[in-house]
C-alpha atoms as a PDB file:
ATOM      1  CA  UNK A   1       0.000   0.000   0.000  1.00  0.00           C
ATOM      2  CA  UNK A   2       1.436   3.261  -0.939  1.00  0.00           C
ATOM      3  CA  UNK A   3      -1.472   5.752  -0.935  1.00  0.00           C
ATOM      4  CA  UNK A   4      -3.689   7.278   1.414  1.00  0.00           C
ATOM      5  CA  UNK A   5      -6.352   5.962  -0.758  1.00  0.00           C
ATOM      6  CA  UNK A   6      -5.551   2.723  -0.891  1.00  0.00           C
ATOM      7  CA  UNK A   7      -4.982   3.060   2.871  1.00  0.00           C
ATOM      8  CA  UNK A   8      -8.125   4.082   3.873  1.00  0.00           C
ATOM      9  CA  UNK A   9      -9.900   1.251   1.291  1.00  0.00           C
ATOM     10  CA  UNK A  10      -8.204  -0.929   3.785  1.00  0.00           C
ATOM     11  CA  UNK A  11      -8.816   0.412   7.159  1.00  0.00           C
ATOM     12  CA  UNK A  12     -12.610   0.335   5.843  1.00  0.00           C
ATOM     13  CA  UNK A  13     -12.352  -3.183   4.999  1.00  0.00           C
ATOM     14  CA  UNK A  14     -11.335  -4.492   9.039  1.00  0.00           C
ATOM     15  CA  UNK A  15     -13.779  -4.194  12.150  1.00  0.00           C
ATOM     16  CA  UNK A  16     -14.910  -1.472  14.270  1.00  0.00           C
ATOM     17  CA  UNK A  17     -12.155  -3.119  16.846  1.00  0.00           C
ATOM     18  CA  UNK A  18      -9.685  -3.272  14.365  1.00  0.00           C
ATOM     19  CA  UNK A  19      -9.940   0.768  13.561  1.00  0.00           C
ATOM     20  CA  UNK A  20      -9.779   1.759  17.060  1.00  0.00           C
ATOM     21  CA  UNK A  21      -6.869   0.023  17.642  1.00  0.00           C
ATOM     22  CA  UNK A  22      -5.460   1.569  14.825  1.00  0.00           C
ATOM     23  CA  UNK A  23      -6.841   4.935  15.652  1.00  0.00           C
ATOM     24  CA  UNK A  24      -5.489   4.223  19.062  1.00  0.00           C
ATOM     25  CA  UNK A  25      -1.738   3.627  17.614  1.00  0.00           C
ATOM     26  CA  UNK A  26      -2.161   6.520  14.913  1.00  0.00           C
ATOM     27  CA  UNK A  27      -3.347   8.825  18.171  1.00  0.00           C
ATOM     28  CA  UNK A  28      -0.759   8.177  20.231  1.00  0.00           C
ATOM     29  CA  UNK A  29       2.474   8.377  17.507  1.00  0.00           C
ATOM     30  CA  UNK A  30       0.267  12.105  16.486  1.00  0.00           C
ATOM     31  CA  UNK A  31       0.840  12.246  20.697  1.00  0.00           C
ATOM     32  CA  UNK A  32       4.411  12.018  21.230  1.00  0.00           C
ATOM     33  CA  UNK A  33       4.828  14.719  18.926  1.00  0.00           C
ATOM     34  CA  UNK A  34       4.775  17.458  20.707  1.00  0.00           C
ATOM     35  CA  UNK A  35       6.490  20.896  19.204  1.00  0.00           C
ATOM     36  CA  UNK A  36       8.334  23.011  21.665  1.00  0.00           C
ATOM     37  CA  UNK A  37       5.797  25.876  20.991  1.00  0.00           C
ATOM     38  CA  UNK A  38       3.272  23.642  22.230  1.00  0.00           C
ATOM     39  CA  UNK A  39       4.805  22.274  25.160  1.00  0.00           C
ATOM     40  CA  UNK A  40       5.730  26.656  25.659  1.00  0.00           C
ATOM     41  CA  UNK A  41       2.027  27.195  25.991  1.00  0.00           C
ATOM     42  CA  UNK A  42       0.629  24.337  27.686  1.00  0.00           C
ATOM     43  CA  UNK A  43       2.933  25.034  30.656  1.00  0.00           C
ATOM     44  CA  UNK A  44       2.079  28.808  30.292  1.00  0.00           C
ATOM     45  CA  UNK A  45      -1.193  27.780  30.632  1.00  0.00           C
ATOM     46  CA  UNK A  46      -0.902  25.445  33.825  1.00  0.00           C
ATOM     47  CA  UNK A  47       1.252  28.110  35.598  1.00  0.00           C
ATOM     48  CA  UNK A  48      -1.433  30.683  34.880  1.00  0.00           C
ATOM     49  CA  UNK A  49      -3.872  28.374  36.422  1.00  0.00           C
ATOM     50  CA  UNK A  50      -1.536  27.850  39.311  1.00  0.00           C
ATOM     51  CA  UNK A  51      -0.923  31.600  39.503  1.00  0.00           C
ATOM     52  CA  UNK A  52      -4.498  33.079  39.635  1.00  0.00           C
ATOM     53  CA  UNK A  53      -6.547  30.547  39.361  1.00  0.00           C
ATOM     54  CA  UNK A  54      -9.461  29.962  37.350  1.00  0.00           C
ATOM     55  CA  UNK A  55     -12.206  31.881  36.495  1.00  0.00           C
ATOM     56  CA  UNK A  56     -16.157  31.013  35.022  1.00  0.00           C
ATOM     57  CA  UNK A  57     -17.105  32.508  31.951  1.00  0.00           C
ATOM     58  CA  UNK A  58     -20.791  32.573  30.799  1.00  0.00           C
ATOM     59  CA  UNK A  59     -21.988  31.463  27.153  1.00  0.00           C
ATOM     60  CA  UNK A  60     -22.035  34.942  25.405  1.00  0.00           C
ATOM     61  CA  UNK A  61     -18.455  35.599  26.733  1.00  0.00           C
ATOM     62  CA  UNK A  62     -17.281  32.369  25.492  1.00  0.00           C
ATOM     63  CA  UNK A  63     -18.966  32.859  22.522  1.00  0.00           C
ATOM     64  CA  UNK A  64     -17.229  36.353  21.677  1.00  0.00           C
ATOM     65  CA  UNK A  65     -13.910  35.052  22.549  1.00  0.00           C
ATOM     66  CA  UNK A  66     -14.697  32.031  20.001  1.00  0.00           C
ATOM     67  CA  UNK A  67     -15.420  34.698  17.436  1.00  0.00           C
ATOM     68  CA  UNK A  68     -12.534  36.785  18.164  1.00  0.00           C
ATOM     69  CA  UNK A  69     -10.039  33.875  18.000  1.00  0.00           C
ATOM     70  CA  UNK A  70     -11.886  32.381  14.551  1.00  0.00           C
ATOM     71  CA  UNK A  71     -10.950  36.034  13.400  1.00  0.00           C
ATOM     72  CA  UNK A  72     -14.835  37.185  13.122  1.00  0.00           C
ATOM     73  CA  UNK A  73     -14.647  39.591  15.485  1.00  0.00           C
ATOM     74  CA  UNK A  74     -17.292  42.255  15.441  1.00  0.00           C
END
């Protein structure tokens, strides 16, 4: 097998067991691929959370900051 296409024709072909545990394996090599940007914000993020804690938003305000970081910001 040498393309995606053929690939996925495959993975189609074996049970629903069979593509989890493949999704599993696929998930976790995706995983263990962290970049060093990511790794820079995810502890950014936890020592914010350690630093001042957390804080409840309600559904509008979660919805503007959705819009504002999809770039439709009114």
């Amino acid at each position: 097998m040498s393309t995606v296409s053929e690939i996925e024709a495959a993975l189609e072909k074996l049970r629903p067991a069979q593509q989890r545990e493949i999704a599993d394996w696929l998930g976790e090599r995706l995983l263990n691929e962290e970049s060093p940007e990511m790794l820079a914000a995810l502890a950014a993020g936890i020592r914010s959370l350690e630093k001042g804690g957390t804080r409840e938003f309600t559904r509008a305000e979660l919805e503007q900051k959705v819009k504002k970081w999809a770039g439709a910001s009114r």
